[in-house]
Protein backbone atom coordinates (compact mmCIF):
# COMPACT_ATOMS: atom_id res chain seq x y z
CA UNK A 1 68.49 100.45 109.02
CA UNK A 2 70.49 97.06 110.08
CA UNK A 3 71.51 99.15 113.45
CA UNK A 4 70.88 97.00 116.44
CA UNK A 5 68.80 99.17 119.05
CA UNK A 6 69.92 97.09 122.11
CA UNK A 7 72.93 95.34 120.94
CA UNK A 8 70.87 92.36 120.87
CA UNK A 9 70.06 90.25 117.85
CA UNK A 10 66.73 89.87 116.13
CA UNK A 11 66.57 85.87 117.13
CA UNK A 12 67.18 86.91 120.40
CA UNK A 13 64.59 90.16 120.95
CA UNK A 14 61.88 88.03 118.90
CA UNK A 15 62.49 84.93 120.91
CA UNK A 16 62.79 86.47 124.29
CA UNK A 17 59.02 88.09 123.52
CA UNK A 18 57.84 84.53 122.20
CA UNK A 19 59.03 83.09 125.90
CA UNK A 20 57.45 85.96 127.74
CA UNK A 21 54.21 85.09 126.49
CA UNK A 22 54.71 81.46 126.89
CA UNK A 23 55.92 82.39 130.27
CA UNK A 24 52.18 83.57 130.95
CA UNK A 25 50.27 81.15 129.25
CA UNK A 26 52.45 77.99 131.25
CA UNK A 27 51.94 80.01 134.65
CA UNK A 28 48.11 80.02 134.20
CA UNK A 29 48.58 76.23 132.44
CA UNK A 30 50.10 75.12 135.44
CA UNK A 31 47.15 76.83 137.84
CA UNK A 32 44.72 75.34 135.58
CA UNK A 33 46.09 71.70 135.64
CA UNK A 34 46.89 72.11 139.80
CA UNK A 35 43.03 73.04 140.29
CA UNK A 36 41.78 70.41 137.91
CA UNK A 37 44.28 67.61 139.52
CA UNK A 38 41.95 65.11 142.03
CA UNK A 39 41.64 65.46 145.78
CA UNK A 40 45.24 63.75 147.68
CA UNK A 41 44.43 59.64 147.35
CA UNK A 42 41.97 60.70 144.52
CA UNK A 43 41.78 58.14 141.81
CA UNK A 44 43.88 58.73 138.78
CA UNK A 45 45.43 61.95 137.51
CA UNK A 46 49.30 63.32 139.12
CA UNK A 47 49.17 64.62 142.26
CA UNK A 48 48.31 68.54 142.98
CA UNK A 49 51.89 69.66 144.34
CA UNK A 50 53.57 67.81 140.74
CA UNK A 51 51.35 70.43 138.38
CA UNK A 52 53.08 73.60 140.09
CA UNK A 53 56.31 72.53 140.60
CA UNK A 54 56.51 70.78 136.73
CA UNK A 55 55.13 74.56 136.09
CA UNK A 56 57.74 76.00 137.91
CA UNK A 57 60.55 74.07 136.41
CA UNK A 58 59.26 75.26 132.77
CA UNK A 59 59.36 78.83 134.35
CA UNK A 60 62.71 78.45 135.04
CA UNK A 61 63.54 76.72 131.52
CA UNK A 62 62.06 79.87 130.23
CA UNK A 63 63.84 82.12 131.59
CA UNK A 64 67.44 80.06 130.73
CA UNK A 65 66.30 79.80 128.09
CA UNK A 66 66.08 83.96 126.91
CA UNK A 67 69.24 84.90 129.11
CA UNK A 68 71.12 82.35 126.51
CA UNK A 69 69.30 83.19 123.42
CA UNK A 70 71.12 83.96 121.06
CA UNK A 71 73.41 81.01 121.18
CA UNK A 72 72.17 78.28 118.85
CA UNK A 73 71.88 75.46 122.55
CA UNK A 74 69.54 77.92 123.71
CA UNK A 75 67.47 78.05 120.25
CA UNK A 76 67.79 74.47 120.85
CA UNK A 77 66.37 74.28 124.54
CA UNK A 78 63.23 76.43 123.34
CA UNK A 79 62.46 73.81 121.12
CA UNK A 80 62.54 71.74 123.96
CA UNK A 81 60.81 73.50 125.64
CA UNK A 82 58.21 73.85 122.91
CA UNK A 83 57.91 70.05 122.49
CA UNK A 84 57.17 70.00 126.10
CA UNK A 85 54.62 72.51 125.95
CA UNK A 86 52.65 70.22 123.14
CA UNK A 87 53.02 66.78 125.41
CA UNK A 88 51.57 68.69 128.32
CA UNK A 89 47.96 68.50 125.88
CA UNK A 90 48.43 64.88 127.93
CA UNK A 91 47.54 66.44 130.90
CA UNK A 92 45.61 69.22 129.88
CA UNK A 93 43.88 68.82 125.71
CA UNK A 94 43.84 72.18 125.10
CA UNK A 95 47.79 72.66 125.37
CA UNK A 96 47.81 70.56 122.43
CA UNK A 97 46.96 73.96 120.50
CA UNK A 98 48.58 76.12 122.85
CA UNK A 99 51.88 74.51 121.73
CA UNK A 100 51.45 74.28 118.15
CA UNK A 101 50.52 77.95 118.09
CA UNK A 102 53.15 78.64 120.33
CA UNK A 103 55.81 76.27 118.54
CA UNK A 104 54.66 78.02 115.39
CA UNK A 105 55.79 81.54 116.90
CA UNK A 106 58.99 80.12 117.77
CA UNK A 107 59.48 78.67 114.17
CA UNK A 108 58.52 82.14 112.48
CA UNK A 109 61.07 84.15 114.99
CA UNK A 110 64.11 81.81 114.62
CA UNK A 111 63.57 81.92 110.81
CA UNK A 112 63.00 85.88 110.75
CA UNK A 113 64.84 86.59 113.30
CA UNK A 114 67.82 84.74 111.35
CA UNK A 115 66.89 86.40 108.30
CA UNK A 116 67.24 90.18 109.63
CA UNK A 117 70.58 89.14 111.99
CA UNK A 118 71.65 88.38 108.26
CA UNK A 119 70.55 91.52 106.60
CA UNK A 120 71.65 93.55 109.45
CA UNK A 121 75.44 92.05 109.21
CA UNK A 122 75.34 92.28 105.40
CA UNK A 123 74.53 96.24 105.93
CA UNK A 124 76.91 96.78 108.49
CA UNK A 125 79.59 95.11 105.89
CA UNK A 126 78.65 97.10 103.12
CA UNK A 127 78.45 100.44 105.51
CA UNK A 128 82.15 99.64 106.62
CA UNK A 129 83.36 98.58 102.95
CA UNK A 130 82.15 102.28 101.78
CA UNK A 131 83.56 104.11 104.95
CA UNK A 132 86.99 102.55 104.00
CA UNK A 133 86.77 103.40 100.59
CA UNK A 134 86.02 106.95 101.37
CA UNK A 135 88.75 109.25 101.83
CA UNK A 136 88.55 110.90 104.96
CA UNK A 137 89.83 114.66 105.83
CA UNK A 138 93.23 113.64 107.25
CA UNK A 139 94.11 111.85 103.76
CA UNK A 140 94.71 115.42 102.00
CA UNK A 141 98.10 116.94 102.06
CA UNK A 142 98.53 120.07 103.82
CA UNK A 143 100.11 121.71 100.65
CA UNK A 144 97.89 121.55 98.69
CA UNK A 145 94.57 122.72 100.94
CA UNK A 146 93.34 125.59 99.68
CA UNK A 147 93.33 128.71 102.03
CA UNK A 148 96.98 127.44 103.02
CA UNK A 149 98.22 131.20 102.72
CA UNK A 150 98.44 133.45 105.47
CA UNK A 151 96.76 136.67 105.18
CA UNK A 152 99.75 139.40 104.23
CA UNK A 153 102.35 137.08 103.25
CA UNK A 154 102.17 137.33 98.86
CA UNK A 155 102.15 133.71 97.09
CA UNK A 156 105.09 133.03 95.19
């Protein structure tokens, strides 16, 4: 227990899979928004091309984003990023959910995430606090081992 698979951190295994999923849902976001936008000169609405590049650039974000996790400006840029996700319910009402759910995720994986990064350190401290107080097989002397005399030779 407390022994990091990966060498990663919990904030930043839970966090990457939070993003990967986001990653999905603002892909299909963006496809949905670009096929709902009006016809070029339409009235109202952004224009076709600005849905899948805006989704592109949150692609990107994402991806940042988990290559920097865990390092607390990257915890900070995915709640960026999950602020975003919630204002783009302006374009689209349904991301208005989408982003609370997924803003909720994020919430619940920093704060775990946190939580068993803490745990994990306090076991590893505890693990290394017990290995140093346990004598080890080089700390005996060599008189007094038992077996020390050689076969043939009488003890004095």
């Amino acid at each position: 227990m407390g022994q990091r698979m990966n060498g990663r951190s919990a904030v930043a295994s839970l966090g990457a899979i939070v993003l990967v999923f986001e990653m999905l849902v603002v892909f299909l976001a963006a496809l949905v928004i670009w096929g709902l936008a009006p016809a070029p000169f339409g009235d109202g609405g952004i224009p076709s091309w600005v849905a899948l590049a805006g989704g592109g650039v949150f692609l990107v974000l994402m991806v940042v984003t988990m290559r920097l996790l865990p390092r607390s400006s990257a915890i900070i840029l995915g709640w960026v990023l999950q602020g975003l996700l919630v204002l783009a319910g302006f374009l689209n009402p349904a991301l208005f959910v989408v982003g609370a759910l997924f803003g909720g995720m994020w919430w619940y994986c920093m704060v775990t995430g946190a939580r068993l990064d803490r745990q994990s350190a306090e076991a590893r401290a505890a693990e290394a606090a017990e290995a140093a107080d346990r004598p080890s097989a080089d700390d005996t002397p060599a008189d007094d081992a038992p077996g020390d005399d050689a076969p043939g030779r009488p003890a004095d």
